[in-house]
N, C-alpha and C. Protein backbone atom coordinates (compact mmCIF):
# COMPACT_ATOMS: atom_id res chain seq x y z
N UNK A 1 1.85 -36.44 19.25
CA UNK A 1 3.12 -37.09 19.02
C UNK A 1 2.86 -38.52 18.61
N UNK A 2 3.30 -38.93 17.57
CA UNK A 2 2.87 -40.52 17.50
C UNK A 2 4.34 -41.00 17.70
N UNK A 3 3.96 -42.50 17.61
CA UNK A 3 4.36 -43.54 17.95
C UNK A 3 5.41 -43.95 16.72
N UNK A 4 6.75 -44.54 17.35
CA UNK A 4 7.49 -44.79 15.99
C UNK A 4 6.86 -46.55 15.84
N UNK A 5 6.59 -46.83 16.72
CA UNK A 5 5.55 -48.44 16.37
C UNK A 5 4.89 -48.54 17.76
N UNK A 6 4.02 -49.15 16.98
CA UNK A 6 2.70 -49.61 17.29
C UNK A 6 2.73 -49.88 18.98
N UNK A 7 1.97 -49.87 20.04
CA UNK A 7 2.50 -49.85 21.20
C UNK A 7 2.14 -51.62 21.63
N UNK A 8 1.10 -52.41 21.06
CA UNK A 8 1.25 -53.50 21.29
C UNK A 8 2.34 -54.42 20.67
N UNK A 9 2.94 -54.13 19.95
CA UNK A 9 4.17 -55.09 19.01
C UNK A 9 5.13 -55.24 20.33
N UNK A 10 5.70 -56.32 20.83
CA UNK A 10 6.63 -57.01 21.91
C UNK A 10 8.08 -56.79 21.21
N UNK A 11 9.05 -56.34 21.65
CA UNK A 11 10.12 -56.31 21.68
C UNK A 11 11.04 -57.16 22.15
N UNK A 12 12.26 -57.74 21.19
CA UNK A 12 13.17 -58.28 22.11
C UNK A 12 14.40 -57.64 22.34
N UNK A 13 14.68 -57.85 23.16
CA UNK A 13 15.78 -57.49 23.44
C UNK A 13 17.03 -58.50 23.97
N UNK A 14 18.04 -58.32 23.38
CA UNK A 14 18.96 -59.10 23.26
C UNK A 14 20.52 -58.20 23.58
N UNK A 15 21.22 -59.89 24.58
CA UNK A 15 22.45 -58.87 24.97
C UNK A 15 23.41 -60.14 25.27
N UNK A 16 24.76 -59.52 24.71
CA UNK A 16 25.33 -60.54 24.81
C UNK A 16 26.57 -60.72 25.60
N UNK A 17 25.55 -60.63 26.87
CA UNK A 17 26.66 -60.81 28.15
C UNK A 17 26.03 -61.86 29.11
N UNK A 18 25.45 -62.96 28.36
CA UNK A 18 25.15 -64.58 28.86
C UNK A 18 26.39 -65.22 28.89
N UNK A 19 26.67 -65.96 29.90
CA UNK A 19 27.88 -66.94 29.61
C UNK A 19 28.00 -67.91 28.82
N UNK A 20 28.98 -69.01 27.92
CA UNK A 20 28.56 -69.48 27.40
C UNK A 20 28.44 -71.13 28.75
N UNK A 21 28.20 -70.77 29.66
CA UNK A 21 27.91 -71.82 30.26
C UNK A 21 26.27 -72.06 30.73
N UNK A 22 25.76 -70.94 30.50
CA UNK A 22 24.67 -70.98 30.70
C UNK A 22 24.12 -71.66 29.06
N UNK A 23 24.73 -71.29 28.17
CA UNK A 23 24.28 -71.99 26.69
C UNK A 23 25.02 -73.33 26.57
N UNK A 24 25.84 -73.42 27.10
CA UNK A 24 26.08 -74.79 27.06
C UNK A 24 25.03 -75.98 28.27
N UNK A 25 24.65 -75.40 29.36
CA UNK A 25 23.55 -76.29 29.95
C UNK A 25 22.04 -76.46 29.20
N UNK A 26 21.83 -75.37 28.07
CA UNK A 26 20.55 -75.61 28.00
C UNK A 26 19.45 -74.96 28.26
N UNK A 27 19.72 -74.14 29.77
CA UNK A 27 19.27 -73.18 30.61
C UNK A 27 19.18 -72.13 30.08
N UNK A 28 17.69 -71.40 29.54
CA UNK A 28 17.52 -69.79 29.13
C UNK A 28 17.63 -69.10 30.12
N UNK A 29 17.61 -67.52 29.80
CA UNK A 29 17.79 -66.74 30.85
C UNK A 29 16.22 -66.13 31.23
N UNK A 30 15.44 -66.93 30.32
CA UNK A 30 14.10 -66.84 31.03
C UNK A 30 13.57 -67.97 31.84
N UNK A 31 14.13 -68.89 31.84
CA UNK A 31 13.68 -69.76 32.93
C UNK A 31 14.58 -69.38 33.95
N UNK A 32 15.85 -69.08 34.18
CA UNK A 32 16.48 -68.22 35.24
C UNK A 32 15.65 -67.78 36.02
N UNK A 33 15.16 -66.83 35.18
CA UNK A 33 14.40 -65.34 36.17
C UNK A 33 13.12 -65.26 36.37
N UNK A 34 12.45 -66.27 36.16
CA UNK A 34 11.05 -66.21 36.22
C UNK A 34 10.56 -65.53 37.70
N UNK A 35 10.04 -64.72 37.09
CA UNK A 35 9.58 -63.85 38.37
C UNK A 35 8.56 -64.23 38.82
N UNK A 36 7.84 -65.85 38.72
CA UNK A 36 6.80 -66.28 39.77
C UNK A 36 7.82 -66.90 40.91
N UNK A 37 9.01 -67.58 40.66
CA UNK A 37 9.47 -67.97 41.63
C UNK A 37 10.39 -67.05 42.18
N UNK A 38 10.44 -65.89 42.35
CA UNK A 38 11.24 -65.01 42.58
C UNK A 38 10.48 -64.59 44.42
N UNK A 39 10.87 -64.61 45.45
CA UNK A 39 10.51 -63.98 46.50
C UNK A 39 10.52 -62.42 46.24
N UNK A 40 9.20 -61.96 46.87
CA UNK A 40 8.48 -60.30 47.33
C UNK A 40 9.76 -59.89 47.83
N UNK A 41 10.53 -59.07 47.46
CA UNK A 41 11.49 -58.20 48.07
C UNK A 41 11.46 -56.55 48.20
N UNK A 42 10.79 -55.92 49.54
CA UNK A 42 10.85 -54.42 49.03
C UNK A 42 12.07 -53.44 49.43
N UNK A 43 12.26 -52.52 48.64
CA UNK A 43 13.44 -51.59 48.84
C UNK A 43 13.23 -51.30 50.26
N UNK A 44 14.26 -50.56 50.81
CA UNK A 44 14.14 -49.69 51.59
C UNK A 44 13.36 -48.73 51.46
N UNK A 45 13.27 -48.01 50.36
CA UNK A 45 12.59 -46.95 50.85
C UNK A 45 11.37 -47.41 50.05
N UNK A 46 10.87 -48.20 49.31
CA UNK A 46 9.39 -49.07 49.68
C UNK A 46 8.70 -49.66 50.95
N UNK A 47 10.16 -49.93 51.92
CA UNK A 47 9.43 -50.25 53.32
C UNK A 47 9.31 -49.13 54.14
N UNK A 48 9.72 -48.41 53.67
CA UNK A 48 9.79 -46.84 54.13
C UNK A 48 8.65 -46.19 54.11
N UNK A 49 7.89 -45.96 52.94
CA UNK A 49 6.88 -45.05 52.77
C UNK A 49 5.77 -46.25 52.77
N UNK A 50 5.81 -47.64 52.89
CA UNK A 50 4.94 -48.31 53.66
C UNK A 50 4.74 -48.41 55.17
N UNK A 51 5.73 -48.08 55.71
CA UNK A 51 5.71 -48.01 56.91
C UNK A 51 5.09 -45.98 57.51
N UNK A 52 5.36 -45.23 56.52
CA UNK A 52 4.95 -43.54 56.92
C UNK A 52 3.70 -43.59 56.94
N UNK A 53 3.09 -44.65 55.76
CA UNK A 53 1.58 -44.71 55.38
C UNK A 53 0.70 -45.33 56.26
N UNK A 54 1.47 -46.03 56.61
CA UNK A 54 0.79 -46.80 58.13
C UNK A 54 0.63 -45.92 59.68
N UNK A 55 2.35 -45.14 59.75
CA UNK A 55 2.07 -44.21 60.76
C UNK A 55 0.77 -43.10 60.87
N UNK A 56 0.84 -42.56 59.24
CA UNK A 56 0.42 -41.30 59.04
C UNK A 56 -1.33 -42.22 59.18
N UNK A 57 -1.42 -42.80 58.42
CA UNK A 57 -3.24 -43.45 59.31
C UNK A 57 -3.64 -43.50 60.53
N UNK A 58 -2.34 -44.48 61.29
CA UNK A 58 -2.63 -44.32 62.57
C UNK A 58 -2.57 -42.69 63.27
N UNK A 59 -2.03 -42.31 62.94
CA UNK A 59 -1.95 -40.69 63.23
C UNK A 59 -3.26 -40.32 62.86
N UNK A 60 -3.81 -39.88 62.03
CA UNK A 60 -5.29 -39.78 61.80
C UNK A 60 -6.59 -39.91 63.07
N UNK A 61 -6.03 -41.06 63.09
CA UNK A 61 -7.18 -41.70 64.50
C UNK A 61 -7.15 -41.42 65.24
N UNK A 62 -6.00 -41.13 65.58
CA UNK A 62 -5.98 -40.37 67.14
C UNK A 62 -7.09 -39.18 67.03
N UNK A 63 -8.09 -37.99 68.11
CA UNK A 63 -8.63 -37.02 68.13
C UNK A 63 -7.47 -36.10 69.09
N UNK A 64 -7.42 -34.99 68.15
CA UNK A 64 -6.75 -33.94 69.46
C UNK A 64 -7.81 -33.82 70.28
N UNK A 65 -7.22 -33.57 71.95
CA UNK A 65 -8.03 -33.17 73.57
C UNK A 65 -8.68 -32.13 72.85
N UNK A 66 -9.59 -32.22 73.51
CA UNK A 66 -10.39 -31.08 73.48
C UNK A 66 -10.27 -30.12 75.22
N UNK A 67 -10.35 -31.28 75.97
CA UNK A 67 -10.52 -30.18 77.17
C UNK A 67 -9.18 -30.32 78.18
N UNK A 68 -8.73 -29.67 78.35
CA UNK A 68 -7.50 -29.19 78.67
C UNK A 68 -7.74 -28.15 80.07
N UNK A 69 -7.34 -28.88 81.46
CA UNK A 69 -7.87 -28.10 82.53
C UNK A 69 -6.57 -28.03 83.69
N UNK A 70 -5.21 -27.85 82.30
CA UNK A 70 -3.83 -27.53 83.47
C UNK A 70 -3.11 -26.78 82.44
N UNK A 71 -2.75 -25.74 83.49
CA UNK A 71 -1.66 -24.92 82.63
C UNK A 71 -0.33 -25.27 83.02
N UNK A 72 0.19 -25.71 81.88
CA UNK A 72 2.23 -26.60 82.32
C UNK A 72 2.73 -26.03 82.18
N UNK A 73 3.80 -25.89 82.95
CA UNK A 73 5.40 -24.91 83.11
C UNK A 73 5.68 -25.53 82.66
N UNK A 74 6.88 -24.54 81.88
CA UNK A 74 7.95 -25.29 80.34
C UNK A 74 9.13 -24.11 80.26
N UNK A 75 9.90 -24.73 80.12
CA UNK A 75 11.12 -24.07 80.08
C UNK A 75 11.85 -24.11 78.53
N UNK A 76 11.41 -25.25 77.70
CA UNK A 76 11.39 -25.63 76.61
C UNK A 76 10.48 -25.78 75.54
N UNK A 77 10.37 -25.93 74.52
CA UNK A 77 9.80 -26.36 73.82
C UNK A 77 9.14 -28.14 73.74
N UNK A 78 10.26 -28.75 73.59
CA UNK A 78 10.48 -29.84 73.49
C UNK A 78 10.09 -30.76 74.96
N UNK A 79 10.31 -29.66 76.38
CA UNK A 79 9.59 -30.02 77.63
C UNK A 79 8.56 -29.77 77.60
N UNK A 80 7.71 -29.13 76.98
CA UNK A 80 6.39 -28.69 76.64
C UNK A 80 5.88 -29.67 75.97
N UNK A 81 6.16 -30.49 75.26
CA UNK A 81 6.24 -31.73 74.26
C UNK A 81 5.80 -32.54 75.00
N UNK A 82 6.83 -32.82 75.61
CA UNK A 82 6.69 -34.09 76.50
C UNK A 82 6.00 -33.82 77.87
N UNK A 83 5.41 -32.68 78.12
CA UNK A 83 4.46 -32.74 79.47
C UNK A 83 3.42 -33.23 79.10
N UNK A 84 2.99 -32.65 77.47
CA UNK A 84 1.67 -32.87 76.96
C UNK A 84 1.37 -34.15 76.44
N UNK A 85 2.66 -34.98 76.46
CA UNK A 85 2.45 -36.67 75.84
C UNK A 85 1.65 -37.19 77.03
N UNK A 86 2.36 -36.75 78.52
CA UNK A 86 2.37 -37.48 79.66
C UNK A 86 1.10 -37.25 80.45
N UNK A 87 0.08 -35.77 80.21
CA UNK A 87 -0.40 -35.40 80.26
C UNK A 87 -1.91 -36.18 79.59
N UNK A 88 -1.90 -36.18 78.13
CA UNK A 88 -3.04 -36.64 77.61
C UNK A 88 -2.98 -38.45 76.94
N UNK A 89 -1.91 -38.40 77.48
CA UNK A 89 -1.37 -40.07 77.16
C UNK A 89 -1.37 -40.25 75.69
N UNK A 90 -1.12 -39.31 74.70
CA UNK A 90 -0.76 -38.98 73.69
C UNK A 90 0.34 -38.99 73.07
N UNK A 91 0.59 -39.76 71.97
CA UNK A 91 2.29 -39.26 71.10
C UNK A 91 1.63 -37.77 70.46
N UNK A 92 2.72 -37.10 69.87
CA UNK A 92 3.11 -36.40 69.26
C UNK A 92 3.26 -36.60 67.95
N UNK A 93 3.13 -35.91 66.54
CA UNK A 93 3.54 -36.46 65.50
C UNK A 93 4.83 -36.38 65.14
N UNK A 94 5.45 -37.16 64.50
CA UNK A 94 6.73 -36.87 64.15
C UNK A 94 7.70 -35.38 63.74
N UNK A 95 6.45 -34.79 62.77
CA UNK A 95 6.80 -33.35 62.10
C UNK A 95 6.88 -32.16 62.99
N UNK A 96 5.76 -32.61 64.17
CA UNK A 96 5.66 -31.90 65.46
C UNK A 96 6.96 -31.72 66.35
N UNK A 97 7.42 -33.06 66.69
CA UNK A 97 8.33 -33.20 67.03
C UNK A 97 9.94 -32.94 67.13
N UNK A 98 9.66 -32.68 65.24
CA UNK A 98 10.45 -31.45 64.56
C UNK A 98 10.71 -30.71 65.11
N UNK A 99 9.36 -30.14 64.83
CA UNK A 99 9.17 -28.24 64.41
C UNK A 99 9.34 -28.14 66.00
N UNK A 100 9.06 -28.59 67.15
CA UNK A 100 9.92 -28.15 68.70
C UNK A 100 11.01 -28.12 68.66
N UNK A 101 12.01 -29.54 68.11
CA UNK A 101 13.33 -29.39 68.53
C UNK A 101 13.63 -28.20 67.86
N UNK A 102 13.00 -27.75 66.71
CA UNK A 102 13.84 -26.28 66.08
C UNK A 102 13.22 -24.84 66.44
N UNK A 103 12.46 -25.34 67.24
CA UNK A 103 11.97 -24.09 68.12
C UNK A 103 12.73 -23.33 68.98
N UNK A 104 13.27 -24.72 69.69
CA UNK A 104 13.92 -25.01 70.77
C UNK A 104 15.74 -24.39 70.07
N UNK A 105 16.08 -24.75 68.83
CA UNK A 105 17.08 -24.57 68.72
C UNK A 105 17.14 -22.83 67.71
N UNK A 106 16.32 -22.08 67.93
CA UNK A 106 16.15 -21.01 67.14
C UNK A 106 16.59 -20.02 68.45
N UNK A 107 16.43 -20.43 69.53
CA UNK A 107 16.50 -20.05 70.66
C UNK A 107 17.42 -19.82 71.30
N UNK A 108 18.63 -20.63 70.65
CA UNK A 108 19.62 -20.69 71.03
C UNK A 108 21.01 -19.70 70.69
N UNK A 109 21.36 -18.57 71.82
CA UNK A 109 22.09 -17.48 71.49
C UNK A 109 21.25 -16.19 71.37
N UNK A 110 20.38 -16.23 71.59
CA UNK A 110 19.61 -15.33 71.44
C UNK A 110 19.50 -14.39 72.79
N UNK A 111 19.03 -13.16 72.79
CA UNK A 111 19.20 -12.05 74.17
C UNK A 111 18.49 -12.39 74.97
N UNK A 112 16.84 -13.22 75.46
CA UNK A 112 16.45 -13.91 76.43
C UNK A 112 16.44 -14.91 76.18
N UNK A 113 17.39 -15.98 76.24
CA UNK A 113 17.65 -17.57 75.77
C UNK A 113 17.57 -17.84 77.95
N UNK A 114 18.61 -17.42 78.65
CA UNK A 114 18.37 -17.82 79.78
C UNK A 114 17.02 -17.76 80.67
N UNK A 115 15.84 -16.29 80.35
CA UNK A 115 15.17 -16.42 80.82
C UNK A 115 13.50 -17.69 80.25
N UNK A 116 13.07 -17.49 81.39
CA UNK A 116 12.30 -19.34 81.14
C UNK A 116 11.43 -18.74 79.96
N UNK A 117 10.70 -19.69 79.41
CA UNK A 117 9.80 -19.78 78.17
C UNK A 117 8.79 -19.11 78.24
N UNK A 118 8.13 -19.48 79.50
CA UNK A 118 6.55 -20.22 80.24
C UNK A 118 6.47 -18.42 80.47
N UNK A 119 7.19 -17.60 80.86
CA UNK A 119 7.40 -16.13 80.94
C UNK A 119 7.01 -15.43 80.12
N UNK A 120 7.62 -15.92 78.91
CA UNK A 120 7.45 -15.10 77.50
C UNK A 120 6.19 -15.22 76.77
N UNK A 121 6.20 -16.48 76.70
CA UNK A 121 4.69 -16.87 76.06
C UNK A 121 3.69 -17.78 77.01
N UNK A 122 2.43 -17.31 77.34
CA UNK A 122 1.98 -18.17 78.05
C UNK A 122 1.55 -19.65 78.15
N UNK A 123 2.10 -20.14 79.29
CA UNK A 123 1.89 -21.76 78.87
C UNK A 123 0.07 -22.32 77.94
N UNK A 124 -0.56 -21.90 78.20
CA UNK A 124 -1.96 -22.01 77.21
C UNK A 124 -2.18 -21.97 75.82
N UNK A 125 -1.49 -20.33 75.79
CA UNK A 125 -1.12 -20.10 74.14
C UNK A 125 -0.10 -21.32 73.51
N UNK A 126 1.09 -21.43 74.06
CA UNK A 126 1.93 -22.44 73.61
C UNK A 126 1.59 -23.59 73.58
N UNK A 127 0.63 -24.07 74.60
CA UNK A 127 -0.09 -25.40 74.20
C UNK A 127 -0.93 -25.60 73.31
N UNK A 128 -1.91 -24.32 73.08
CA UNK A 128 -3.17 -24.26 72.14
C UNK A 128 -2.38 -24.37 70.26
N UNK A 129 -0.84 -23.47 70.51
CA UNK A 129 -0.29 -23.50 69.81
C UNK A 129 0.18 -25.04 69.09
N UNK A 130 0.71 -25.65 69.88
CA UNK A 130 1.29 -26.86 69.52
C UNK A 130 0.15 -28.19 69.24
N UNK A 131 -1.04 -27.85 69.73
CA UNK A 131 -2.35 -28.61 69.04
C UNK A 131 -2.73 -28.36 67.89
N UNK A 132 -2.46 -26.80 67.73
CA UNK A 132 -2.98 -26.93 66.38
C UNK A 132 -1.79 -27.05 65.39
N UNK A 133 -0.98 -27.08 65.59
CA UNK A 133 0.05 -27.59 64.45
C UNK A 133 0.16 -29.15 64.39
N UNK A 134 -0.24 -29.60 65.49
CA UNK A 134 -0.20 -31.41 65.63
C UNK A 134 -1.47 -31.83 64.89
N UNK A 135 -2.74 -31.01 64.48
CA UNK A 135 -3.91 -31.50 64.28
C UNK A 135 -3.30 -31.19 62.38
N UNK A 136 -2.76 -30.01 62.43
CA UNK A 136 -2.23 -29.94 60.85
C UNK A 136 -1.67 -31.10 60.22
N UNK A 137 -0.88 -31.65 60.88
CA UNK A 137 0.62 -32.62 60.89
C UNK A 137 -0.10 -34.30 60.64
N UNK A 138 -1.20 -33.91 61.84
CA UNK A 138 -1.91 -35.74 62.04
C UNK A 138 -3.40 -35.35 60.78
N UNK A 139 -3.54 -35.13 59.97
CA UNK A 139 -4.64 -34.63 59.05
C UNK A 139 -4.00 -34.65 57.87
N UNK A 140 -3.31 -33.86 57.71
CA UNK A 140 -2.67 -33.27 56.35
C UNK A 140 -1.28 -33.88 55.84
N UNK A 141 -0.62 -34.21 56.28
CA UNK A 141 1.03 -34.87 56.02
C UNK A 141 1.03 -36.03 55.14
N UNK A 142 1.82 -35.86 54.41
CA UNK A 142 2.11 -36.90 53.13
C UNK A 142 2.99 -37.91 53.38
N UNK A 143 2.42 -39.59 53.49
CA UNK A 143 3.27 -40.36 53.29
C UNK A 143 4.51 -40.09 52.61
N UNK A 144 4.54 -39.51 51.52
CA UNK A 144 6.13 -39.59 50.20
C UNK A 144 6.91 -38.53 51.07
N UNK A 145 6.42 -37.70 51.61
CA UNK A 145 7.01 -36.54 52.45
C UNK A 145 7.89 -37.36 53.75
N UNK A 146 7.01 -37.93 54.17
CA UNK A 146 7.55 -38.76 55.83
C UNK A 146 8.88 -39.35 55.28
N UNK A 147 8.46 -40.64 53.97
CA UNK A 147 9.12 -41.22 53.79
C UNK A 147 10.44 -40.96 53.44
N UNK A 148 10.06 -39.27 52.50
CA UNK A 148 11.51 -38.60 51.91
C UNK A 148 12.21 -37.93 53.10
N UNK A 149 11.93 -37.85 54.11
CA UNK A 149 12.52 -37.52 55.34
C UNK A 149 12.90 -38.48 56.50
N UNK A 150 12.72 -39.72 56.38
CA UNK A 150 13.36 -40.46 56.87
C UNK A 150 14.14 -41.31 56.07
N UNK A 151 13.99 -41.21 54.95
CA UNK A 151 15.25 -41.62 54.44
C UNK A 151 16.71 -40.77 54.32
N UNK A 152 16.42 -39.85 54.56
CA UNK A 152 17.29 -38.44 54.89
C UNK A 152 17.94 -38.61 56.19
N UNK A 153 17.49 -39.32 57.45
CA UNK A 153 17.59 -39.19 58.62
C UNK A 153 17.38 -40.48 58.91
N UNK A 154 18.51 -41.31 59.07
CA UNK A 154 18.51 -42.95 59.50
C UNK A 154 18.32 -42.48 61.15
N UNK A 155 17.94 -41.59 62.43
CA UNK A 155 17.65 -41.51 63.12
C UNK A 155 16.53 -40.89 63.53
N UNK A 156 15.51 -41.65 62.34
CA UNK A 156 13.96 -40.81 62.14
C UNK A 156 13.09 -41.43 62.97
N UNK A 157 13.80 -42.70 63.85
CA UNK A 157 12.66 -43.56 64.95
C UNK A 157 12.64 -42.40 66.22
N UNK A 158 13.53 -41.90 66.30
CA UNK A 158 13.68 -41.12 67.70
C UNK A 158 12.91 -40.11 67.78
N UNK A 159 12.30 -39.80 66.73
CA UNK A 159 11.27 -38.25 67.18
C UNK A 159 9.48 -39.35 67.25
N UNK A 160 9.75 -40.16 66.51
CA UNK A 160 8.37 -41.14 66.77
C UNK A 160 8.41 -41.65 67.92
N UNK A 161 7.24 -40.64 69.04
CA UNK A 161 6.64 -41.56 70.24
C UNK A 161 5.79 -42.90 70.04
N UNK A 162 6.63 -43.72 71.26
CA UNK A 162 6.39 -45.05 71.73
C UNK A 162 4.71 -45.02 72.47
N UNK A 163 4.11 -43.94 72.47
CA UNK A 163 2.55 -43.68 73.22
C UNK A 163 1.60 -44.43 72.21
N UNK A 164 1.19 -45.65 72.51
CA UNK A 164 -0.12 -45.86 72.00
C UNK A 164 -1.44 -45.85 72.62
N UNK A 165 -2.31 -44.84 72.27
CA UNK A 165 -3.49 -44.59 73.14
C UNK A 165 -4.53 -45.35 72.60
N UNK A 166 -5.63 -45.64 73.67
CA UNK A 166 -7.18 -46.40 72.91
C UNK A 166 -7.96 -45.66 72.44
N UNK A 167 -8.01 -46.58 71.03
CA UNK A 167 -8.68 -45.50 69.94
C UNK A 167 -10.16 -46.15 69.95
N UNK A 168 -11.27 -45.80 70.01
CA UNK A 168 -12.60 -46.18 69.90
C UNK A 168 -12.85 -45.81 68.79
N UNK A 169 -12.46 -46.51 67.43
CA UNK A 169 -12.67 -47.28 66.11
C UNK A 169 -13.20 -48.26 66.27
């Protein structure tokens, strides 16, 4: 496909919705706007997926437990969640955090919804379970992804645990 001109030739562009008070001071609309004196301003959702990119690293560093020497009663999903924060002094990842509450809510109406969890599936499996979807989540997950989902969800701080553990980096 070529070029209808040349790609170094500069263009102007011109529009004529300057005031004439700005031509009557003197004042171009390039000394206006000079974008050295212009302050760093980022969007929202530039501070957004700067801020996922930062989580999703720190997420990284963390190591999932390896040794695991209690089996937790859970009645929930999402109590299962949070035994195992309190447990290995661990957050959770955000996506993790998810995928429980909708565990938790798949559950709901269903023909054994009253009887307990910890019954159905054993508390081990469900933990072994929820490590390895957290090791998926803290490894593999895309900043643009985080970011396109909390911009979706102005209440995207609430599934991010407040747990910061010592990382030997």
């Amino acid at each position: 496909m070529k070029r209808s001109m040349p790609a170094n030739e500069q263009v102007e562009i011109l529009s004529d919705d300057s005031s004439s008070s700005d031509a009557d001071n003197g004042v171009s609309r390039n000394q206006l706007l000079n974008d050295d004196d212009l302050p760093f301003v980022l969007s929202s959702e530039a501070w957004l997926f700067r801020r996922a990119k930062s989580y999703q690293e720190y997420m990284k560093l963390i190591p999932i437990p390896t040794k695991r020497g209690t089996v937790i009663p859970y009645t929930s999903w999402t109590g299962l969640g949070t035994s195992m924060k309190s447990i290995y002094f661990q957050p959770l990842h955000y996506l993790t955090n998810l995928h429980l509450k909708r565990l938790d809510q798949e559950r709901l109406g269903a023909e054994d919804e009253a009887v307990l969890l910890d019954t159905i599936i054993h508390p081990s499996k469900a933990e072994a379970s929820i490590w390895i979807i957290e090791e998926a989540h803290r490894l593999t997950s895309s900043p643009h992804h985080l970011a396109k989902l909390w911009v979706a969800d102005t209440y995207y701080h609430a599934y991010i645990d407040d747990i910061y553990p010592k990382l030997g980096v």
